[in-house]
Protein backbone atom coordinates (compact mmCIF):
# COMPACT_ATOMS: atom_id res chain seq x y z
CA UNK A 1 -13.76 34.70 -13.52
CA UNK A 2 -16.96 32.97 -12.45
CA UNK A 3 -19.91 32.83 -14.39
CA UNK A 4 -23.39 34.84 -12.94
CA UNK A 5 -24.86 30.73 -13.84
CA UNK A 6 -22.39 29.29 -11.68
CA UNK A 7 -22.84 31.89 -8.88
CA UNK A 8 -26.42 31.32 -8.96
CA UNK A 9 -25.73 27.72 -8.60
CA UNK A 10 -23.83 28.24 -5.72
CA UNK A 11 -26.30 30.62 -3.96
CA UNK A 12 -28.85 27.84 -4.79
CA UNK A 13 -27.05 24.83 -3.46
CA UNK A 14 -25.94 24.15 0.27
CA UNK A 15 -24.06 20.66 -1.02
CA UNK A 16 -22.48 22.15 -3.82
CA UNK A 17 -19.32 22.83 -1.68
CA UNK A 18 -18.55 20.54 1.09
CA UNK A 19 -18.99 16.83 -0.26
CA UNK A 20 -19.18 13.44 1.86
CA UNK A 21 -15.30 11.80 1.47
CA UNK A 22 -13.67 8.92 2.75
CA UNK A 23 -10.37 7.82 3.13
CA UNK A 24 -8.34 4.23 1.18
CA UNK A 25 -9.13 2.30 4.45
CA UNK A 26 -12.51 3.95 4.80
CA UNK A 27 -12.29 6.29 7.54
CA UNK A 28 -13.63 9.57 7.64
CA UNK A 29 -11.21 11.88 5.94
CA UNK A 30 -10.95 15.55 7.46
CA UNK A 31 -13.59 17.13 4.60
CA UNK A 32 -15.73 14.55 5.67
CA UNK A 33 -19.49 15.82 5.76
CA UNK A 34 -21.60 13.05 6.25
CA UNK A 35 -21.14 9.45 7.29
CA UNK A 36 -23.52 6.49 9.14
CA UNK A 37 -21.47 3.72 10.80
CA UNK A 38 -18.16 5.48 10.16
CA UNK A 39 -18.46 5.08 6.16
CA UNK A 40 -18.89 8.02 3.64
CA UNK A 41 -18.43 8.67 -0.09
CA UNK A 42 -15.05 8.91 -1.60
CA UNK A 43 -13.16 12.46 -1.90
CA UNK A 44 -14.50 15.05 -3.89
CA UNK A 45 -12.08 17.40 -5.35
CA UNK A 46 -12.33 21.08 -4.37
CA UNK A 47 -12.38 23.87 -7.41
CA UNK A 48 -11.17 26.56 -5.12
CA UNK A 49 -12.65 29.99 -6.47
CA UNK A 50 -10.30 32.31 -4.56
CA UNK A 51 -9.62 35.58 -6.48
CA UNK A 52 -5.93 36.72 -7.00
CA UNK A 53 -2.52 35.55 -8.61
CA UNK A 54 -0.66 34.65 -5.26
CA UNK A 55 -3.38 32.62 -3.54
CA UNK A 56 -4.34 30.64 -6.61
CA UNK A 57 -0.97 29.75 -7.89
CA UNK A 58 -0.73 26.02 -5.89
CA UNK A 59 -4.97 25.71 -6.44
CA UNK A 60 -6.37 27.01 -9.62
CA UNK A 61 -6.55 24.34 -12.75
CA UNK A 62 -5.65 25.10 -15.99
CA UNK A 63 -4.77 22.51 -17.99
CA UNK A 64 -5.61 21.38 -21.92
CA UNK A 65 -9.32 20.91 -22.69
CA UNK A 66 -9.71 17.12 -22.47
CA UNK A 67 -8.09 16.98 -18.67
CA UNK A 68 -9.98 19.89 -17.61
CA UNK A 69 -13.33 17.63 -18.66
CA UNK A 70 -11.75 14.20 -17.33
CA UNK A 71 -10.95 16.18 -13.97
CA UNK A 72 -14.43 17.14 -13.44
CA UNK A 73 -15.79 13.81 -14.81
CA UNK A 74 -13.16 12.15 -12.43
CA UNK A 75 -15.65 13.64 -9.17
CA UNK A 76 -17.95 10.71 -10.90
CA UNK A 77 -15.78 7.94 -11.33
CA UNK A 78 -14.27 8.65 -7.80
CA UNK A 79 -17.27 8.19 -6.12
CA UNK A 80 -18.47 5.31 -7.66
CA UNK A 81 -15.50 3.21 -6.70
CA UNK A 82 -12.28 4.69 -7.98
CA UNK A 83 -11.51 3.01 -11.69
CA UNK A 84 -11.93 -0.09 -13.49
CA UNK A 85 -12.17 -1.55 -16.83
CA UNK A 86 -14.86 -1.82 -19.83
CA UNK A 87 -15.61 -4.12 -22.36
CA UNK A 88 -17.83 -2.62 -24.92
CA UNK A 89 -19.94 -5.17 -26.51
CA UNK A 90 -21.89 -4.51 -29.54
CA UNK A 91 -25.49 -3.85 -30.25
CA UNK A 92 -27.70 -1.39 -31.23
CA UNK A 93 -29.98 0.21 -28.40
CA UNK A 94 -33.70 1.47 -29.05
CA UNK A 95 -33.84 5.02 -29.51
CA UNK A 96 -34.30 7.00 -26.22
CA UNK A 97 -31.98 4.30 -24.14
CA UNK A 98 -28.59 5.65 -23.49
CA UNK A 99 -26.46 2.83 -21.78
CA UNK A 100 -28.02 -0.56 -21.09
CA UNK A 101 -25.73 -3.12 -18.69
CA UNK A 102 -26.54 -6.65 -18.63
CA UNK A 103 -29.77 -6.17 -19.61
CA UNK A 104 -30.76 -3.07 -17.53
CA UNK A 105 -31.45 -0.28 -19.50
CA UNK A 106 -30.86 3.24 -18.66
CA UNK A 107 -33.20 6.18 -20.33
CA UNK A 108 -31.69 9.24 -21.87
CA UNK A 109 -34.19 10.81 -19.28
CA UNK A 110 -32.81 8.97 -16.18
CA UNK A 111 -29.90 9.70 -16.91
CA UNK A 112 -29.95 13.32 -17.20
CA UNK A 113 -31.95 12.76 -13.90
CA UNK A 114 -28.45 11.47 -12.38
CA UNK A 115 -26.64 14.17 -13.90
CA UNK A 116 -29.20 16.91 -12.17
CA UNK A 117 -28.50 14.62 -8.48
CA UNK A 118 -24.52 14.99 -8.80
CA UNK A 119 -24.84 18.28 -9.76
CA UNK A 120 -27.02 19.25 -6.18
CA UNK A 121 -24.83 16.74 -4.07
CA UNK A 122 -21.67 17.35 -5.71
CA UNK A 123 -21.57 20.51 -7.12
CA UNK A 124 -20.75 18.72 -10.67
CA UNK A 125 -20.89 21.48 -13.46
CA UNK A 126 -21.54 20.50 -17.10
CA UNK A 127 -18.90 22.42 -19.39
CA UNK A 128 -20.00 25.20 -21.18
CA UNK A 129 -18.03 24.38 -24.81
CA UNK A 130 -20.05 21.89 -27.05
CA UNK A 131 -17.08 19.17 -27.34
CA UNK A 132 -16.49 19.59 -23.51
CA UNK A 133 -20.15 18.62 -23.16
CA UNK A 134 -19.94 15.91 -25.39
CA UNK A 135 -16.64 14.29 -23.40
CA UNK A 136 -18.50 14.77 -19.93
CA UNK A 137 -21.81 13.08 -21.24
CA UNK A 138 -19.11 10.11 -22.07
CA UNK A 139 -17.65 10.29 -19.24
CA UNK A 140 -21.15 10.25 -16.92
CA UNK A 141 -22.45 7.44 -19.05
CA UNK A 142 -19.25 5.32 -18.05
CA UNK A 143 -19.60 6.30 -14.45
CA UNK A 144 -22.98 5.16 -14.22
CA UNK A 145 -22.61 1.82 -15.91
CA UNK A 146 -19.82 1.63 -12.79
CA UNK A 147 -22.57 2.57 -10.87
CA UNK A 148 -24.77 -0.16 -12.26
CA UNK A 149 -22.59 -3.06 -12.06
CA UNK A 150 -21.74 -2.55 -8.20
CA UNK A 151 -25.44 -2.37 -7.50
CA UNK A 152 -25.98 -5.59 -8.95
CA UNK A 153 -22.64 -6.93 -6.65
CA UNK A 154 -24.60 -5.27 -4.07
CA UNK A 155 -27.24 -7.58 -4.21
CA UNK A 156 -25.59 -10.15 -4.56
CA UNK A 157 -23.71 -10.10 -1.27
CA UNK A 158 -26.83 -9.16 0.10
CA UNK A 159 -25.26 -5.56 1.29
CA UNK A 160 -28.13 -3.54 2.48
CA UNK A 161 -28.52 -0.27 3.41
CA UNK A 162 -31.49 0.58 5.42
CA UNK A 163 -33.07 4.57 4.55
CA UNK A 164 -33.01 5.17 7.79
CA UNK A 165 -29.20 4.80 7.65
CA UNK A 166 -29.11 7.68 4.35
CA UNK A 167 -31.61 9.67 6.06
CA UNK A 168 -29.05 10.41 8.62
CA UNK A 169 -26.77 10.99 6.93
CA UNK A 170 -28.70 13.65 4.93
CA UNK A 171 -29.74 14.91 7.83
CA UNK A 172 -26.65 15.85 9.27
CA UNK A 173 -25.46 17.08 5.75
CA UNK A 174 -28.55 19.45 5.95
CA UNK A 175 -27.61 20.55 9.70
CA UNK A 176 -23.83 21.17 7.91
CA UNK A 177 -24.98 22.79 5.09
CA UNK A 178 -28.00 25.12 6.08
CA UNK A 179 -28.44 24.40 9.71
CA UNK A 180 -30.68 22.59 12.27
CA UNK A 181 -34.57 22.79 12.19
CA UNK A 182 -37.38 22.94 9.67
CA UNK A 183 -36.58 26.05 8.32
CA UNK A 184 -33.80 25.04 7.27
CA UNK A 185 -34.79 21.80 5.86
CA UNK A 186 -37.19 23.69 3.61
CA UNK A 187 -34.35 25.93 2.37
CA UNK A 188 -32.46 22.68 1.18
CA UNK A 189 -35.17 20.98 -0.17
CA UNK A 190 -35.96 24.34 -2.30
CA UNK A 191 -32.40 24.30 -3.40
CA UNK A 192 -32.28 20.55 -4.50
CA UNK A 193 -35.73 21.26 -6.30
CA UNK A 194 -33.49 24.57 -8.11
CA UNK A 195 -31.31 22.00 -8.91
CA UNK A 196 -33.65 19.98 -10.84
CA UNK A 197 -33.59 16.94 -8.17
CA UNK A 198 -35.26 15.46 -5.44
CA UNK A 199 -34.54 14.95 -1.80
CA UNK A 200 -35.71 11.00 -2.34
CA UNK A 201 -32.96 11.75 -5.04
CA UNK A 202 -30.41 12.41 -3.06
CA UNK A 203 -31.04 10.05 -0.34
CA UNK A 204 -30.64 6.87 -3.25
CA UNK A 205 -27.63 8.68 -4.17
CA UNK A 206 -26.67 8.31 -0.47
CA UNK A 207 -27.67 4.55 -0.02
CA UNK A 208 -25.50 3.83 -3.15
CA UNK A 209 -22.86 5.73 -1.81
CA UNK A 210 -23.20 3.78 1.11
CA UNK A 211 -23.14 0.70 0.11
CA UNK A 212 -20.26 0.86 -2.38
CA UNK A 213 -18.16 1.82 0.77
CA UNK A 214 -19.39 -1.51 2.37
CA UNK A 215 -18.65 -3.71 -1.06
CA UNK A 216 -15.34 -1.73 -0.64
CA UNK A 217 -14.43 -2.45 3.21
CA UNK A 218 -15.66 -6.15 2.21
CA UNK A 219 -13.35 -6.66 -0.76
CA UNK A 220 -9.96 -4.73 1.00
CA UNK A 221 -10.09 -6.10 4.01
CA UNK A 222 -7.12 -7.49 4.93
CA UNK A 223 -5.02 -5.37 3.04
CA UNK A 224 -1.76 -5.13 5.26
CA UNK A 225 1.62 -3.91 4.85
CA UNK A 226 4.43 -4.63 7.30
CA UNK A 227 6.91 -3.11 8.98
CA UNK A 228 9.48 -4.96 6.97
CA UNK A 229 7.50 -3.80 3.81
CA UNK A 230 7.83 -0.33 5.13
CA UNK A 231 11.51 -0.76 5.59
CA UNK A 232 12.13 -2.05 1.74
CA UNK A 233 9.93 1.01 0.19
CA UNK A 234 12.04 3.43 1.82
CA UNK A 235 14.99 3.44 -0.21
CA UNK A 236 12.98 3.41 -3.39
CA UNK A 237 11.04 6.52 -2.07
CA UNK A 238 13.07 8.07 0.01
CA UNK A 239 13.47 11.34 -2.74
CA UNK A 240 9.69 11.75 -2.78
CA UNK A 241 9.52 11.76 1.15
CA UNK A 242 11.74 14.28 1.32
CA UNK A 243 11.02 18.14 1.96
CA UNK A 244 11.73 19.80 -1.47
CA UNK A 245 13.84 23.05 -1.95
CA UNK A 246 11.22 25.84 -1.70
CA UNK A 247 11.84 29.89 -2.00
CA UNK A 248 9.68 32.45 -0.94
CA UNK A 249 8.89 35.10 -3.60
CA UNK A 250 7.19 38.00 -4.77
CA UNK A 251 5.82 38.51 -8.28
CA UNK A 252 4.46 41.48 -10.52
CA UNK A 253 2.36 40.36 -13.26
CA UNK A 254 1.55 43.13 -16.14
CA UNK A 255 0.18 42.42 -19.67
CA UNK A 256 2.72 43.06 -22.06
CA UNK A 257 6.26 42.81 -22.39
CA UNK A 258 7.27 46.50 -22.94
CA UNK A 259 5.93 46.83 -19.31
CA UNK A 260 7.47 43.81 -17.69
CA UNK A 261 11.06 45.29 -18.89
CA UNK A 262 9.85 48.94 -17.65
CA UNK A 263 9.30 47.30 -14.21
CA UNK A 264 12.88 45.73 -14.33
CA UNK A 265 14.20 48.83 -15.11
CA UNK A 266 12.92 50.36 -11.82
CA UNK A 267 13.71 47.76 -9.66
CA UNK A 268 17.26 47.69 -10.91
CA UNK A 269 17.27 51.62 -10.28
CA UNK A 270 16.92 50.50 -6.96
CA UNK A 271 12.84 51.73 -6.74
CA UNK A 272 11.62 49.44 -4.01
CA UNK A 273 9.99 46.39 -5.36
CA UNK A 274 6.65 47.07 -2.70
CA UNK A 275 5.98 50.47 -4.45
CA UNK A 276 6.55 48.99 -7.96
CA UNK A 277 4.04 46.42 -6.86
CA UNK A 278 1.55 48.55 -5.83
CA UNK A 279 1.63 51.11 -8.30
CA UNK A 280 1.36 49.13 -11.92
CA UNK A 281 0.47 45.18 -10.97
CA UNK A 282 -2.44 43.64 -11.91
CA UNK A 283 -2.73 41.26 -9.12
CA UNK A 284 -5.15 42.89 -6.52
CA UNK A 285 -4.63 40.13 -3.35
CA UNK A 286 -1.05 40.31 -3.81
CA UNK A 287 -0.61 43.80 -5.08
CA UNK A 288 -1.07 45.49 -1.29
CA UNK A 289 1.31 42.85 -0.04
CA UNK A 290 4.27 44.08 -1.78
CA UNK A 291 3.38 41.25 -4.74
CA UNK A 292 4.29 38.76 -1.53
CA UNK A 293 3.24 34.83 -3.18
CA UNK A 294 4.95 33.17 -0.05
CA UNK A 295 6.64 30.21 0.43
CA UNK A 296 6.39 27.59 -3.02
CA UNK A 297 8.26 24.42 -4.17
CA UNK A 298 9.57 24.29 -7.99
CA UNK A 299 6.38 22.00 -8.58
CA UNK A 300 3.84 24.73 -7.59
CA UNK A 301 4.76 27.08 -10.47
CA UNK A 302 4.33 26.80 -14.05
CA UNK A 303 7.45 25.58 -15.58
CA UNK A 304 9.02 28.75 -17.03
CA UNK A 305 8.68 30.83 -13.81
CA UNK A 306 9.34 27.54 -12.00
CA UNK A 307 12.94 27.57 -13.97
CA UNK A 308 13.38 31.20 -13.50
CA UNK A 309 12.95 31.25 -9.72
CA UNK A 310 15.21 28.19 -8.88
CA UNK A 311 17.77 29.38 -10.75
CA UNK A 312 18.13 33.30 -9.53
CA UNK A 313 19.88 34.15 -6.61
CA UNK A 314 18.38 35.66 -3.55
CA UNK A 315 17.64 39.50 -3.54
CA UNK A 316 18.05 39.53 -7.63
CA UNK A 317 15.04 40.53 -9.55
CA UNK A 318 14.00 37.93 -12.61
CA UNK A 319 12.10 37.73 -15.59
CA UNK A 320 10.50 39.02 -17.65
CA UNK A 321 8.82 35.67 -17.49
CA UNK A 322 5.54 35.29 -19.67
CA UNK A 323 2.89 32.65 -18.37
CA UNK A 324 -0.42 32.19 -19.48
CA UNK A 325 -1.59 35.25 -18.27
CA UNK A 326 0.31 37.91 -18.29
CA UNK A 327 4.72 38.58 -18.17
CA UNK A 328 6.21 38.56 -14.89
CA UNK A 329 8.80 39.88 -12.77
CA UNK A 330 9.65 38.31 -9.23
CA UNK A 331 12.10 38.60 -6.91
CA UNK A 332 13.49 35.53 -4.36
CA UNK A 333 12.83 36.94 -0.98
CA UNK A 334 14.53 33.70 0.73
CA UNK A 335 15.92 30.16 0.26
CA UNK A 336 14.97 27.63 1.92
CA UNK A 337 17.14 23.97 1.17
CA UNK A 338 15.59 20.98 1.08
CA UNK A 339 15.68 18.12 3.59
CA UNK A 340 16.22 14.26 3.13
CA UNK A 341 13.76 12.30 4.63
CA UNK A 342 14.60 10.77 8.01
CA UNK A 343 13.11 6.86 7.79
CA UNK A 344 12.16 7.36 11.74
CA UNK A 345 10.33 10.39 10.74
CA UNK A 346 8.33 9.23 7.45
CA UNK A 347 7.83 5.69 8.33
CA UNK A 348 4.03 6.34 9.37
CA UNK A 349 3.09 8.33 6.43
CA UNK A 350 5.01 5.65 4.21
CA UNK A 351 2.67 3.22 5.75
CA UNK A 352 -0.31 4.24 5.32
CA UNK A 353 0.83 5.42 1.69
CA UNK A 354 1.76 1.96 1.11
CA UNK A 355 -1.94 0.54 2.23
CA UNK A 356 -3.60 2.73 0.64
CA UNK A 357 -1.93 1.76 -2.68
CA UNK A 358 -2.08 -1.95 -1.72
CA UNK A 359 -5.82 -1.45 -0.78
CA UNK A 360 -6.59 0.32 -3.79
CA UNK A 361 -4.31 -2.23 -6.38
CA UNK A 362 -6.90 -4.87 -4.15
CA UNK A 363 -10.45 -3.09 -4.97
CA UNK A 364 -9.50 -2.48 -8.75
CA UNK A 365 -8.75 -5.88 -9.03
CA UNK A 366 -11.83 -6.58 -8.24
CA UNK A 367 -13.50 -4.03 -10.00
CA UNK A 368 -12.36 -5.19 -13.09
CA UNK A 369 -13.14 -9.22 -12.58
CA UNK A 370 -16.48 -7.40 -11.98
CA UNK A 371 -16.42 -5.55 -15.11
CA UNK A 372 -15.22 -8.32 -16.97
CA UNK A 373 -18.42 -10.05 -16.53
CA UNK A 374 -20.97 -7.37 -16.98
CA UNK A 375 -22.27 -6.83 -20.46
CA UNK A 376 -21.71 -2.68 -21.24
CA UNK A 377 -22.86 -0.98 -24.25
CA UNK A 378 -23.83 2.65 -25.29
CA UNK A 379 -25.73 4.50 -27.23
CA UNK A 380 -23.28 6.43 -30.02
CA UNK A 381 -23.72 9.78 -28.10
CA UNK A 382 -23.04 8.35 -24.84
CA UNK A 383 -20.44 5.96 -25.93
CA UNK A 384 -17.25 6.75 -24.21
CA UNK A 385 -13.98 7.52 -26.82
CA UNK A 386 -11.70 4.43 -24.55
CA UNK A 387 -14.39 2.68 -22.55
CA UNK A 388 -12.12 -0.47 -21.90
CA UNK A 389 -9.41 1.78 -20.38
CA UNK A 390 -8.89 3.07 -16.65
CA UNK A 391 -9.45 6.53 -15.06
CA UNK A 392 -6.24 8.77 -16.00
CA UNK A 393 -6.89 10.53 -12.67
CA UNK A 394 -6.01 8.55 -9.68
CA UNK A 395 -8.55 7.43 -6.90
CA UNK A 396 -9.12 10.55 -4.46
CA UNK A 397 -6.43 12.70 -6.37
CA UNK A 398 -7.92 15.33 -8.38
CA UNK A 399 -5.88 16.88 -11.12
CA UNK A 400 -3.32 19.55 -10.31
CA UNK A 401 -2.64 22.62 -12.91
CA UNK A 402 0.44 24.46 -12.60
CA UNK A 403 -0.61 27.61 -15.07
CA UNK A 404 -0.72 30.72 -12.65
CA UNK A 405 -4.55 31.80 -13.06
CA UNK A 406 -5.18 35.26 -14.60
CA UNK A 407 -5.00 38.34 -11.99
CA UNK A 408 -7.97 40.20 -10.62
């Protein structure tokens, strides 16, 4: 369940939900919220905070500690370019300094000042749980060094982004996010300030957003891929192009297993699995709907109801299944096979799946010849665990959970 601090958060900040995103080939991708000259930031994922058990099962995260902290820390890394490398080199920093690149230092106090802009721009949360702090400060830390190191490549290619360019863009993320007029303006502003940040804040954090999608439409361009490139892949990917098997199904979650085997013992008395539903599960969304989770693939469910489901015929109650929150008993409602892919009906959407890697495999290359040459270090609180390895989440992917959440 959400936290009264995160509510208030929300309440408090118009950008905290819709962020700017763009696309491998940098065009504006459908959640796009702001952009100047067609360019925007990179995607930001969505933490969806719909209640229930059937809505949440393909959207809710819940995954082991250090990937729920790398997700989150991910939003960073993703929108300062999408990965690279880092060489630590040693040295001891002055007290108060906690990263310093080349010879650019950066303040414990700026950077908690950066921390306070992604938070109002973004919506990024700090963790609650001391060690998850202490993994996201890491993580921030290597994010901005990133940051740092494509400014500096920035002015070197003499890529310049006028504020009159970011101040239209924040405009039209104001008119998105609170509506048109000074009113509203003032409402923003008073949010950002709630926030701990700045509207001159955010509209830096918009020129360097900017700019590293110029650096990145500079460095890509010309990343092609054929038709005869298109043709090879196929084979090789035809599985994955494919429409899985999915089933649609309906689900009664109840907290121990006494009751899970209580509820199989009325449906197989042949009580109707609606009224069962409604009268003892604690899922309210899906509870009035007969316990209805609709149509899913194998790789939407956590992996014990996942096995369960696929393996029960239609019409034939299973379980009890325990998941993370609670034992289960569903029911297969219908079947629904799954069909090969067609290479005359995938070959677009293996195309552009095959630039946007090729475009991507381009950039980090770059990134890291970048990185390479930059001189990184840390402070030992801000140091990060691995900081010569590459983001574990990939570039505009956030990190899927398959844990069912808890019920409401």
């Amino acid at each position: 369940m959400e936290s009264k601090q995160n509510q208030e958060l929300d309440e408090a900040d118009p950008g905290a939900e819709d962020a700017p995103a763009v696309d491998s080939s940098g065009e504006v991708s459908e959640n796009s919220s702001v952009d100047a000259d067609g360019e925007t930031g990179p995607d930001i994922p969505e933490d969806s905070q719909e209640a229930g058990f059937g809505q949440r099962w393909r959207r809710r995260l819940a995954a082991p500690r250090a990937r729920k902290v790398l997700a989150a820390c991910a939003i960073l890394l993703l929108a300062l370019g999408g990965g690279g490398y880092f060489w630590l080199r040693a040295g001891t920093l002055p007290d108060g300094v906690a990263l310093r690149v080349n010879d650019r230092d950066v303040t414990v106090e700026q950077f908690e000042g950066k921390v306070r802009t992604m938070k109002a721009l973004y919506g990024v949360q700090q963790p609650s749980d001391p060690a998850d702090q202490a993994e996201f400060r890491r993580m921030t830390a290597k994010s901005y060094a990133l940051q740092l190191v494509l400014e500096q490549a920035g002015r070197e290619r003499n890529v310049v982004v006028p504020d009159k360019a970011a101040r239209d863009v924040l405009d039209r993320y104001i008119t998105e996010q609170a509506g048109e007029g000074a009113q509203a303006r003032a409402k923003f502003v008073e949010a950002l300030g709630n926030a701990g940040t700045s509207e001159p804040d955010v509209v830096a954090e918009i020129k360097r957003m900017l700019q590293v999608n110029r650096l990145f439409e500079q460095t890509t361009k010309g990343s092609t891929v054929t038709d005869e490139d298109v043709r090879r892949a196929f084979p090789e990917r035809k599985e994955s192009l494919g429409t899985p098997e999915t089933r649609d199904l309906r689900n009664i979650v109840v907290r121990a297993r006494e009751d899970a085997d209580r509820v199989l013992t009325r449906l197989r008395a042949g009580e109707p699995f609606e009224a069962v539903a409604a009268d003892v599960s604690l899922d309210g969304q899906t509870r009035a709907a007969g316990g209805q989770l609709g149509k899913l693939e194998a790789a939407q469910l956590e992996d014990g109801y996942a096995k369960a489901a696929f393996q029960t015929p239609q019409g034939v109650p299973f379980g009890p299944v325990q998941t993370q929150h609670g034992w289960n008993v569903g029911e297969v409602l219908g079947v629904h096979p799954p069909v090969p892919a067609v290479f005359e009906q995938v070959r677009d959407q293996l195309k552009q799946q095959l630039t946007y890697e090729k475009t991507m495999d381009r950039w980090q290359k770059w990134l890291g010849d970048r990185l390479r040459a930059a001189d990184v270090s840390y402070a030992d609180d801000y140091r990060p665990a691995d900081p010569d390895s590459p983001p574990e989440v990939a570039p505009g992917k956030p990190d899927t959970g398959r844990q069912p959440p808890a019920p409401k």
